[in-house]
C-alpha atoms as a PDB file:
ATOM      1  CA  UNK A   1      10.131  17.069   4.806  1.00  0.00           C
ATOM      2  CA  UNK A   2      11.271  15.898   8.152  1.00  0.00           C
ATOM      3  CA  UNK A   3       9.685  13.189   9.868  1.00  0.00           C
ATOM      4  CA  UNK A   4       7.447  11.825   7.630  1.00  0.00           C
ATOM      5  CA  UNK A   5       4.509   8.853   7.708  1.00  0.00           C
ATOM      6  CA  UNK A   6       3.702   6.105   5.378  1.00  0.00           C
ATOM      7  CA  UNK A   7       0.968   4.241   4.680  1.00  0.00           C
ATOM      8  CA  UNK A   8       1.105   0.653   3.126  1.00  0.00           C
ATOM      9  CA  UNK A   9      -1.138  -1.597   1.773  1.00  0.00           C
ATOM     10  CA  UNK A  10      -1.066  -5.579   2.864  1.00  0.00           C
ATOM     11  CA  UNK A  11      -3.851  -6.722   0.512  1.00  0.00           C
ATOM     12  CA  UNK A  12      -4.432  -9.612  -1.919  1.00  0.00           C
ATOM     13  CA  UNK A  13      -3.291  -8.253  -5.376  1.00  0.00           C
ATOM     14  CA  UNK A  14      -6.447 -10.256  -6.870  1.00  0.00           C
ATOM     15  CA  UNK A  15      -8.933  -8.622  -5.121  1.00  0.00           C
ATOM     16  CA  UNK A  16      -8.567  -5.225  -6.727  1.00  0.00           C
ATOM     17  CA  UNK A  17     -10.694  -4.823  -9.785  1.00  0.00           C
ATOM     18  CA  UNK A  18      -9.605  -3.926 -13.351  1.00  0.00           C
ATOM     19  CA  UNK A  19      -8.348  -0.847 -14.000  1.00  0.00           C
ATOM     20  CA  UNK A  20     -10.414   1.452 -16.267  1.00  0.00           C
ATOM     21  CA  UNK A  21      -9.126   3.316 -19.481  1.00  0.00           C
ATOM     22  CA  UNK A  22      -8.004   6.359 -17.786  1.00  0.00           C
ATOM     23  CA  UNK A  23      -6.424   4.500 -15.048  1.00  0.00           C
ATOM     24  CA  UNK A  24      -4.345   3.486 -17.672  1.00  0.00           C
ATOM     25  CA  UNK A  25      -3.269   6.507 -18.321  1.00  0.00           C
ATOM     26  CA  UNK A  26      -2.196   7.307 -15.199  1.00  0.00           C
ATOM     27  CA  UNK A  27       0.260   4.036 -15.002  1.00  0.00           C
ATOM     28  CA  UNK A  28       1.819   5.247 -18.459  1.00  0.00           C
ATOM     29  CA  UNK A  29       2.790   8.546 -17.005  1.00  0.00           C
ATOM     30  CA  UNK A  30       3.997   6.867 -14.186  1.00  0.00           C
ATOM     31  CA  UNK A  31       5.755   4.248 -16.006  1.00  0.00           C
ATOM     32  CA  UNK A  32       9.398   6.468 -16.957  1.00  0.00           C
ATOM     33  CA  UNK A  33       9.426   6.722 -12.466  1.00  0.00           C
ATOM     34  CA  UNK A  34       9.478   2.639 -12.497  1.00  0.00           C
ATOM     35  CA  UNK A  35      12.505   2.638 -14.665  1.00  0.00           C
ATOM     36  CA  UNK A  36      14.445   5.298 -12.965  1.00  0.00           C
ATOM     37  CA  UNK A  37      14.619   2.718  -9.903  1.00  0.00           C
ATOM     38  CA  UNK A  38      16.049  -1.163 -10.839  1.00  0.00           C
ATOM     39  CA  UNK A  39      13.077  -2.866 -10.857  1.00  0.00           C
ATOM     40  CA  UNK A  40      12.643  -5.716  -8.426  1.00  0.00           C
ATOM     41  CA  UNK A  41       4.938  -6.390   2.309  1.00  0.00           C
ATOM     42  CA  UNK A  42       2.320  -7.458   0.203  1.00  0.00           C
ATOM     43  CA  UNK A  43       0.836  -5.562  -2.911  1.00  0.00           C
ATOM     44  CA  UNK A  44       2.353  -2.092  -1.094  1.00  0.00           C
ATOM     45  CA  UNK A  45       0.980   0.886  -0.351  1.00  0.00           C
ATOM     46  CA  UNK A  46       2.761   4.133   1.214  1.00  0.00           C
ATOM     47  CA  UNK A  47       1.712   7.441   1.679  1.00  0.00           C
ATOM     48  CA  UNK A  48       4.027   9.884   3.434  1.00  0.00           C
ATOM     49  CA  UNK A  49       3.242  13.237   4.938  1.00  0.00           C
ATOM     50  CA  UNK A  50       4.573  15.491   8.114  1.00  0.00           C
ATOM     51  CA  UNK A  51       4.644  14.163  11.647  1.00  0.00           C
ATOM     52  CA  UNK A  52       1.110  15.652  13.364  1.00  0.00           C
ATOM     53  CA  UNK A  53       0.352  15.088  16.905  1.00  0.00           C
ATOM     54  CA  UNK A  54      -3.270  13.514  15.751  1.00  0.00           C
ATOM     55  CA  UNK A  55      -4.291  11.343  12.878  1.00  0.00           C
ATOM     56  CA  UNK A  56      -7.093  11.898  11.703  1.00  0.00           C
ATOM     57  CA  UNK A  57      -9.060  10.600   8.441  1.00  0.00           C
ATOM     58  CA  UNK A  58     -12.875  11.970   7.077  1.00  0.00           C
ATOM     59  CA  UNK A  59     -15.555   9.215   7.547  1.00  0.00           C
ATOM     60  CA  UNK A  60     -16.818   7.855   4.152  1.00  0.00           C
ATOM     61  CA  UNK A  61     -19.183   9.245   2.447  1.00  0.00           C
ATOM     62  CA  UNK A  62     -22.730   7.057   2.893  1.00  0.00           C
ATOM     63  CA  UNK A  63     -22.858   5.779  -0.562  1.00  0.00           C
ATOM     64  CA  UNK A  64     -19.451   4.533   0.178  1.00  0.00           C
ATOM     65  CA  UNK A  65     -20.325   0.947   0.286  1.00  0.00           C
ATOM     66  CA  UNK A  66     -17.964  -1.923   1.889  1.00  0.00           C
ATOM     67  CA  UNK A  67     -18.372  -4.989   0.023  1.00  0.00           C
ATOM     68  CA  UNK A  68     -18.389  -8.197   1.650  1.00  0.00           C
ATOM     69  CA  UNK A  69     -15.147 -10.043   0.763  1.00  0.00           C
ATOM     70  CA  UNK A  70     -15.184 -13.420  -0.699  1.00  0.00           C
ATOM     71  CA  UNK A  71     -13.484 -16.407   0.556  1.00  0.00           C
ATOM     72  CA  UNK A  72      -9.581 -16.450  -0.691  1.00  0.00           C
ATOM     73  CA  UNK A  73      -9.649 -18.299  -4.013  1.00  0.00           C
ATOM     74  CA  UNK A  74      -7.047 -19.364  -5.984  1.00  0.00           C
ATOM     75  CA  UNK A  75      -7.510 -18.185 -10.152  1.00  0.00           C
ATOM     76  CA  UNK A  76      -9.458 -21.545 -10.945  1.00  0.00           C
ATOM     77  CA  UNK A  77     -12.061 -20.560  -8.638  1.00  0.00           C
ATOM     78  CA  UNK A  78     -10.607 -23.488  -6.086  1.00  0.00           C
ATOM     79  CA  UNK A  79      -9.347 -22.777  -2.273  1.00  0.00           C
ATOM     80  CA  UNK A  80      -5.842 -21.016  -1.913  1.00  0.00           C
ATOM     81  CA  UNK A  81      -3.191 -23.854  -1.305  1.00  0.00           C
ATOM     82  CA  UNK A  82      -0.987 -24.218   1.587  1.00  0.00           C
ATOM     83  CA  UNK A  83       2.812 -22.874   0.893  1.00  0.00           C
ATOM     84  CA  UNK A  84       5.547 -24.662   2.230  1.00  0.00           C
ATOM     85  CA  UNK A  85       7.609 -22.290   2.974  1.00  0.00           C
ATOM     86  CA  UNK A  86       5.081 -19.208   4.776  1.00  0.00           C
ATOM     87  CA  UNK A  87       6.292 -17.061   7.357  1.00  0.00           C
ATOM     88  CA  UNK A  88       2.880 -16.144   8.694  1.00  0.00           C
ATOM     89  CA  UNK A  89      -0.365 -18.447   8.749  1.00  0.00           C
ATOM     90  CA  UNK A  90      -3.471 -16.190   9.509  1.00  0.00           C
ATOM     91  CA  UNK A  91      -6.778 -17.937  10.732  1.00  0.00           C
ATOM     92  CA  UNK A  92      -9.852 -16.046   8.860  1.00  0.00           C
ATOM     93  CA  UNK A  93     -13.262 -16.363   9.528  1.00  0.00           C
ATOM     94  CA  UNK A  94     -15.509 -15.549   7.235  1.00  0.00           C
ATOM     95  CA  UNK A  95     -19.201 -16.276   6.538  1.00  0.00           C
ATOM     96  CA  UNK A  96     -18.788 -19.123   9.666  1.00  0.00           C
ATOM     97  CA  UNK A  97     -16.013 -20.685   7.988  1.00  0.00           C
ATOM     98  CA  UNK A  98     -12.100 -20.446   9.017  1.00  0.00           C
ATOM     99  CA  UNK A  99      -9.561 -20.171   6.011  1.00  0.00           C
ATOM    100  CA  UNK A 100      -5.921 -20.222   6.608  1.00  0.00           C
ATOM    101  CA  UNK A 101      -4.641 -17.753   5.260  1.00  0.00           C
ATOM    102  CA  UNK A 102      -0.819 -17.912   3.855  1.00  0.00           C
ATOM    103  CA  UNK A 103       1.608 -14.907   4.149  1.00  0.00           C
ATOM    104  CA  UNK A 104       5.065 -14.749   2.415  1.00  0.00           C
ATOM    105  CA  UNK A 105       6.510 -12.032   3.508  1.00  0.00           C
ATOM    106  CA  UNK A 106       8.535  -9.841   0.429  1.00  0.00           C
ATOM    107  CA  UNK A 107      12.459  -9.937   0.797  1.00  0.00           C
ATOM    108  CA  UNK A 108      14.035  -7.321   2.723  1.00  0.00           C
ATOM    109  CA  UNK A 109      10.487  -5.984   3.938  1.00  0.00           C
ATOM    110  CA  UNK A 110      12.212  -5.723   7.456  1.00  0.00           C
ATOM    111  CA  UNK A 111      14.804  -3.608   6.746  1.00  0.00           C
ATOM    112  CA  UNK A 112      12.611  -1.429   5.009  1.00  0.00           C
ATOM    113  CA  UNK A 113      10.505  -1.209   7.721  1.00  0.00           C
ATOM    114  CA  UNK A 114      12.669  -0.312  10.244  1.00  0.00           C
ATOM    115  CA  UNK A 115      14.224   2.334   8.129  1.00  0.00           C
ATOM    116  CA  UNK A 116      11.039   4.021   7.306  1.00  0.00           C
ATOM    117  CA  UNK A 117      10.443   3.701  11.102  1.00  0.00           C
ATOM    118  CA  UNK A 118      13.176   5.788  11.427  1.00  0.00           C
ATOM    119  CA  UNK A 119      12.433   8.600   8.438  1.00  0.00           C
ATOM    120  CA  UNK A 120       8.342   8.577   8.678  1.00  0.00           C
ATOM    121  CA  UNK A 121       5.478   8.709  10.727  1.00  0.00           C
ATOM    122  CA  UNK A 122       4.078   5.276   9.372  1.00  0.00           C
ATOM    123  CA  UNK A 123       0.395   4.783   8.670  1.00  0.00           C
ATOM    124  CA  UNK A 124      -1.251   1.234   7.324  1.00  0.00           C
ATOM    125  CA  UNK A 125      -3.607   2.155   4.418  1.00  0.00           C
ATOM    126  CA  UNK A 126      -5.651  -0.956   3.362  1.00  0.00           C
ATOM    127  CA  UNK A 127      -8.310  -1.818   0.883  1.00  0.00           C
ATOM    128  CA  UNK A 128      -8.407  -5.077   2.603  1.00  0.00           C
ATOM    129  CA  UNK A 129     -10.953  -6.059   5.351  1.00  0.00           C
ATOM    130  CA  UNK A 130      -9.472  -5.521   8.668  1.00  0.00           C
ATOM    131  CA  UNK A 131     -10.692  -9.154   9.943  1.00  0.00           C
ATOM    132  CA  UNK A 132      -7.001 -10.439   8.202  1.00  0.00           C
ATOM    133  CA  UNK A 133      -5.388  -7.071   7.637  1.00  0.00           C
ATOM    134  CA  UNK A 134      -5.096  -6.729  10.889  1.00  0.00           C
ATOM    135  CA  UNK A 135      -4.036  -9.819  11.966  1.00  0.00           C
ATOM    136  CA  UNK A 136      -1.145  -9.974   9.631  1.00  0.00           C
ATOM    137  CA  UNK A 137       0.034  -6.005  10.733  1.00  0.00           C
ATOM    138  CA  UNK A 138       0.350  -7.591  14.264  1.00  0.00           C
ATOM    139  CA  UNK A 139       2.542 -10.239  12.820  1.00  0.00           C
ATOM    140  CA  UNK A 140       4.704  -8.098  10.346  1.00  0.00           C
ATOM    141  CA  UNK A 141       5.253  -4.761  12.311  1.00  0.00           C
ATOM    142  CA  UNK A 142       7.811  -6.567  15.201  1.00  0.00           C
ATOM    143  CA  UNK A 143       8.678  -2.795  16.367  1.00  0.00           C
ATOM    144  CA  UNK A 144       5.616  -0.769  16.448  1.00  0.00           C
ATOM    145  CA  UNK A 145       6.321   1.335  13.455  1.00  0.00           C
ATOM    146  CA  UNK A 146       2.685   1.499  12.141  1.00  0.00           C
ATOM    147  CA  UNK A 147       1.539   4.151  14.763  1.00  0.00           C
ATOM    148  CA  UNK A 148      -2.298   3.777  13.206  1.00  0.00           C
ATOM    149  CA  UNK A 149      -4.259   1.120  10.726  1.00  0.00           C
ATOM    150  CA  UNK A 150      -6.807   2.355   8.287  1.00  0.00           C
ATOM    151  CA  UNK A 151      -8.792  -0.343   6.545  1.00  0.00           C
ATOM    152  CA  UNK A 152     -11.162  -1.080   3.313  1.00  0.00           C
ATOM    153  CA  UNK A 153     -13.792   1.758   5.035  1.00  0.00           C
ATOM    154  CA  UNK A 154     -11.773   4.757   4.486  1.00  0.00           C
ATOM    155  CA  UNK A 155     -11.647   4.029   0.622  1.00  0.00           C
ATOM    156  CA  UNK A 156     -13.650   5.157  -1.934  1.00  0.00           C
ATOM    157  CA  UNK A 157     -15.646   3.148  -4.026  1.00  0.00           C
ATOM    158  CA  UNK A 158     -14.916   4.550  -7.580  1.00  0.00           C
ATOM    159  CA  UNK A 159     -15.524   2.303 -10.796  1.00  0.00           C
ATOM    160  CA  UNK A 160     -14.961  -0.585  -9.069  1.00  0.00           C
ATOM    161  CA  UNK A 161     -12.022   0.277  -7.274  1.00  0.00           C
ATOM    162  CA  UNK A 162     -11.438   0.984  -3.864  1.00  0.00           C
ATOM    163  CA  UNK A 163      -9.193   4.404  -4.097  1.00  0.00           C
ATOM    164  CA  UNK A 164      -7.509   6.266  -1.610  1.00  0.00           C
ATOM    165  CA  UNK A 165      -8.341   9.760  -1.555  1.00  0.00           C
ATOM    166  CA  UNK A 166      -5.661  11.407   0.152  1.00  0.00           C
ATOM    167  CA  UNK A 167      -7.376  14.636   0.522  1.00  0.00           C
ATOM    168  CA  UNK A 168      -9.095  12.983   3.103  1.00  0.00           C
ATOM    169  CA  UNK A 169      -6.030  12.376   5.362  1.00  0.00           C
ATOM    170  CA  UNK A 170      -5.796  15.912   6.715  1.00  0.00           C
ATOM    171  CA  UNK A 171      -2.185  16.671   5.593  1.00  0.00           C
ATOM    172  CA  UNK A 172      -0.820  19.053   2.933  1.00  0.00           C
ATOM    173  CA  UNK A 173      -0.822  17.277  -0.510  1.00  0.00           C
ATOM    174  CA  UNK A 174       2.657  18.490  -1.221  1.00  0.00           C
ATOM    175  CA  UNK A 175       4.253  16.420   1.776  1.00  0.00           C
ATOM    176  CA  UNK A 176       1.737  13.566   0.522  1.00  0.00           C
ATOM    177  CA  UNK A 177       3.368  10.228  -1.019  1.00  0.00           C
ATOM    178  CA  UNK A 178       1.155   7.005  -1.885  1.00  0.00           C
ATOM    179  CA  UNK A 179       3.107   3.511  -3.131  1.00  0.00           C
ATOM    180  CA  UNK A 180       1.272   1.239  -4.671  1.00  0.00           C
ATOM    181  CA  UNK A 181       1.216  -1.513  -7.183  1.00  0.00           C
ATOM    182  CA  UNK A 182      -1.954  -0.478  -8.701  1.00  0.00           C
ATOM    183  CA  UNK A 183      -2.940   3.071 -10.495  1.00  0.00           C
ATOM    184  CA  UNK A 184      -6.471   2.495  -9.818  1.00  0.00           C
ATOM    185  CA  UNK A 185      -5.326   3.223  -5.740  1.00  0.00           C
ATOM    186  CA  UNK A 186      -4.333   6.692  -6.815  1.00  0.00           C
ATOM    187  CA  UNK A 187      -6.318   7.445  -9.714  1.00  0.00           C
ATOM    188  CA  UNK A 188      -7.221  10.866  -7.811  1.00  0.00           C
ATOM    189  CA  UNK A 189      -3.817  12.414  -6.966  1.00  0.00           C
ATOM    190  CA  UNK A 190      -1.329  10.855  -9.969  1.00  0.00           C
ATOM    191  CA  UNK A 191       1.541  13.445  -9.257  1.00  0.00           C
ATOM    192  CA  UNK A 192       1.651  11.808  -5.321  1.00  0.00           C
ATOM    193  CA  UNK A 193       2.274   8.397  -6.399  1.00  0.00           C
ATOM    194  CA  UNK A 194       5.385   6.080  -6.593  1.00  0.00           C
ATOM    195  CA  UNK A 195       4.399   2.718  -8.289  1.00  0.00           C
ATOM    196  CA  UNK A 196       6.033  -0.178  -7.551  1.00  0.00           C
ATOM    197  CA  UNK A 197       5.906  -3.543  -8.936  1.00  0.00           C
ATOM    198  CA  UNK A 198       3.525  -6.290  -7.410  1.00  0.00           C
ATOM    199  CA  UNK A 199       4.779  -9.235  -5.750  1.00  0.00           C
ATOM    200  CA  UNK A 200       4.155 -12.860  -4.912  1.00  0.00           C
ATOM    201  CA  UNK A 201       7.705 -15.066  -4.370  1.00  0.00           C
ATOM    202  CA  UNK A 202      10.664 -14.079  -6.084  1.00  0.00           C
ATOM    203  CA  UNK A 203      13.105 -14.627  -2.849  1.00  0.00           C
ATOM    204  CA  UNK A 204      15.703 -12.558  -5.033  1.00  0.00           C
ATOM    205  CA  UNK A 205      13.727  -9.432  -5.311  1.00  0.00           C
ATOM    206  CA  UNK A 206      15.070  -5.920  -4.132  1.00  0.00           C
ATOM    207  CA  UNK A 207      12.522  -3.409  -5.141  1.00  0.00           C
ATOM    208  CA  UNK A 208      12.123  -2.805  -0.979  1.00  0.00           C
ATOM    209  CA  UNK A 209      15.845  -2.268  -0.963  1.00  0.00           C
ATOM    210  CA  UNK A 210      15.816   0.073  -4.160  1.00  0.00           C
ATOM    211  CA  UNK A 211      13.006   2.581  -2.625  1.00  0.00           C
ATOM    212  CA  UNK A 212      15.388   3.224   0.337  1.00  0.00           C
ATOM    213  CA  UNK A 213      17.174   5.710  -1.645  1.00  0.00           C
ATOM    214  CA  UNK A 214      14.670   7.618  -2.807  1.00  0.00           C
ATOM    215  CA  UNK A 215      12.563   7.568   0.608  1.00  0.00           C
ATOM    216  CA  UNK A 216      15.676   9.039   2.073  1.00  0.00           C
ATOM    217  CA  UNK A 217      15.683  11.767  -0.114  1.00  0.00           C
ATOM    218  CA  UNK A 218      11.872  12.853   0.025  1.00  0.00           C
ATOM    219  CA  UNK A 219      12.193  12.869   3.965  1.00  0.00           C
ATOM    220  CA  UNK A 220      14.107  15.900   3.602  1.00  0.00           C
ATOM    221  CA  UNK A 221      11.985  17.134   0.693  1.00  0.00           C
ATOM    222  CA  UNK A 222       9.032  20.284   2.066  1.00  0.00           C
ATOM    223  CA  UNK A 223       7.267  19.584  -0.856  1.00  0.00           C
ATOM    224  CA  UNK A 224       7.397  15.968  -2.526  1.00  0.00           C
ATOM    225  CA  UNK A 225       5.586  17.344  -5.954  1.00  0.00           C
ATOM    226  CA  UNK A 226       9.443  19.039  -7.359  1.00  0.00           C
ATOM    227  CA  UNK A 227      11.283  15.734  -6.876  1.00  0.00           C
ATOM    228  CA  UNK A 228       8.629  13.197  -8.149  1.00  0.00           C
ATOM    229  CA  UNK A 229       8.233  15.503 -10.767  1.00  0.00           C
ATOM    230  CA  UNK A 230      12.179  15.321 -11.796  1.00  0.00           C
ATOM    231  CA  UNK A 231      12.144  11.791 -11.547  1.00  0.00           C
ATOM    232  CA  UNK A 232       9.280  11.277 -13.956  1.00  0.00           C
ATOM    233  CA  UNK A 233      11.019  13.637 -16.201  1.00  0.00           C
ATOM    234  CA  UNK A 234      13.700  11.342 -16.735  1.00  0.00           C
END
């Protein structure tokens, strides 16, 4: 599968919702794929798929309802507290009031980047609004390598969850990869998915570092479905 995209997710991990009974399912048959890799930017999301000339994505359906996103909060309900030690603070407006917002960024997340520059045609796939998504991209892609940003409107609503439905991308399914922390983001296409593990601020993580490998591998992959498959198998 020669040059490849990915899509990623830079989203708050709390605002996705819980995941319903047969999402679980789909994590356990994912789960023997997490231990196959050591386990270890933000809450990530990849999809991979052929080079095309256009991008293009279905517009959502019209019961496909954005909801309006809260201000950040921490658990207790109170406003997120400044980190000392962010490498991005975003400005957010929302409902006439500006919350900083603060962005660690994962370890190793520009290495990664750079070598999935190299392997993929990268696409940013968020469930997040694209009033901070965006915002943070700008700040996190330093060489261009997300050549389009799709935000919280190309989901689908499902159960509470906003899903990506990657039939809607416009690419073979078989040269299709999603990344994500959460099953409920690919509770309709399972066999595409790579979960990874979410992630907040352990500086000695390497989970970015560990996918390398495998990326590497599907780029020359024609169809992804045979070597996901092998993996889970193990």
């Amino acid at each position: 599968m020669d040059n490849t995209s990915i899509i990623t997710q830079v989203a708050n991990p709390k605002e996705e919702e819980s995941i319903s009974s047969s999402q679980d399912k789909v994590s356990q048959s994912n789960s023997s794929l997490k231990k196959h890799r050591s386990r270890s930017i933000f809450s990530p999301f990849f999809c991979c798929f052929r080079n095309y000339n256009d991008y293009h994505v279905e517009p959502p359906p019209a019961n496909n309802k954005a909801l309006s996103l809260p201000p950040p909060t921490e658990e207790n309900g109170s406003p997120p507290k400044p980190i000392s030690n962010a490498d991005f603070i975003v400005p957010v407006e929302i409902d006439g009031t500006v919350h900083q917002v603060y962005v660690l960024k994962r370890p190793h997340v520009d290495e990664f980047l750079q070598k999935m520059g190299e392997l993929f045609e990268c696409i940013l796939f968020t469930a997040s609004l694209a009033k901070y998504a965006d915002p943070v991209a700008d700040l996190l892609d330093q060489w261009g390598v997300f050549r389009a940003r799709l935000f919280r409107e190309s989901c689908v609503f499902h159960r509470g969850n906003y899903v990506k439905d990657l039939s809607r991308l416009g690419r073979e399914l078989s040269k299709v990869i999603i990344i994500d922390n959460s099953p409920a983001s690919y509770i309709f296409h399972p066999e595409n998915a790579v979960p990874v593990q979410s992630w907040f601020d352990d500086l000695t993580d390497t989970e970015l570092l560990d996918l390398i490998p495998l990326f590497e591998g599907l780029s020359k992959e024609e169809d992804v479905y045979s070597l996901l498959q092998s993996l889970r198998n193990r």
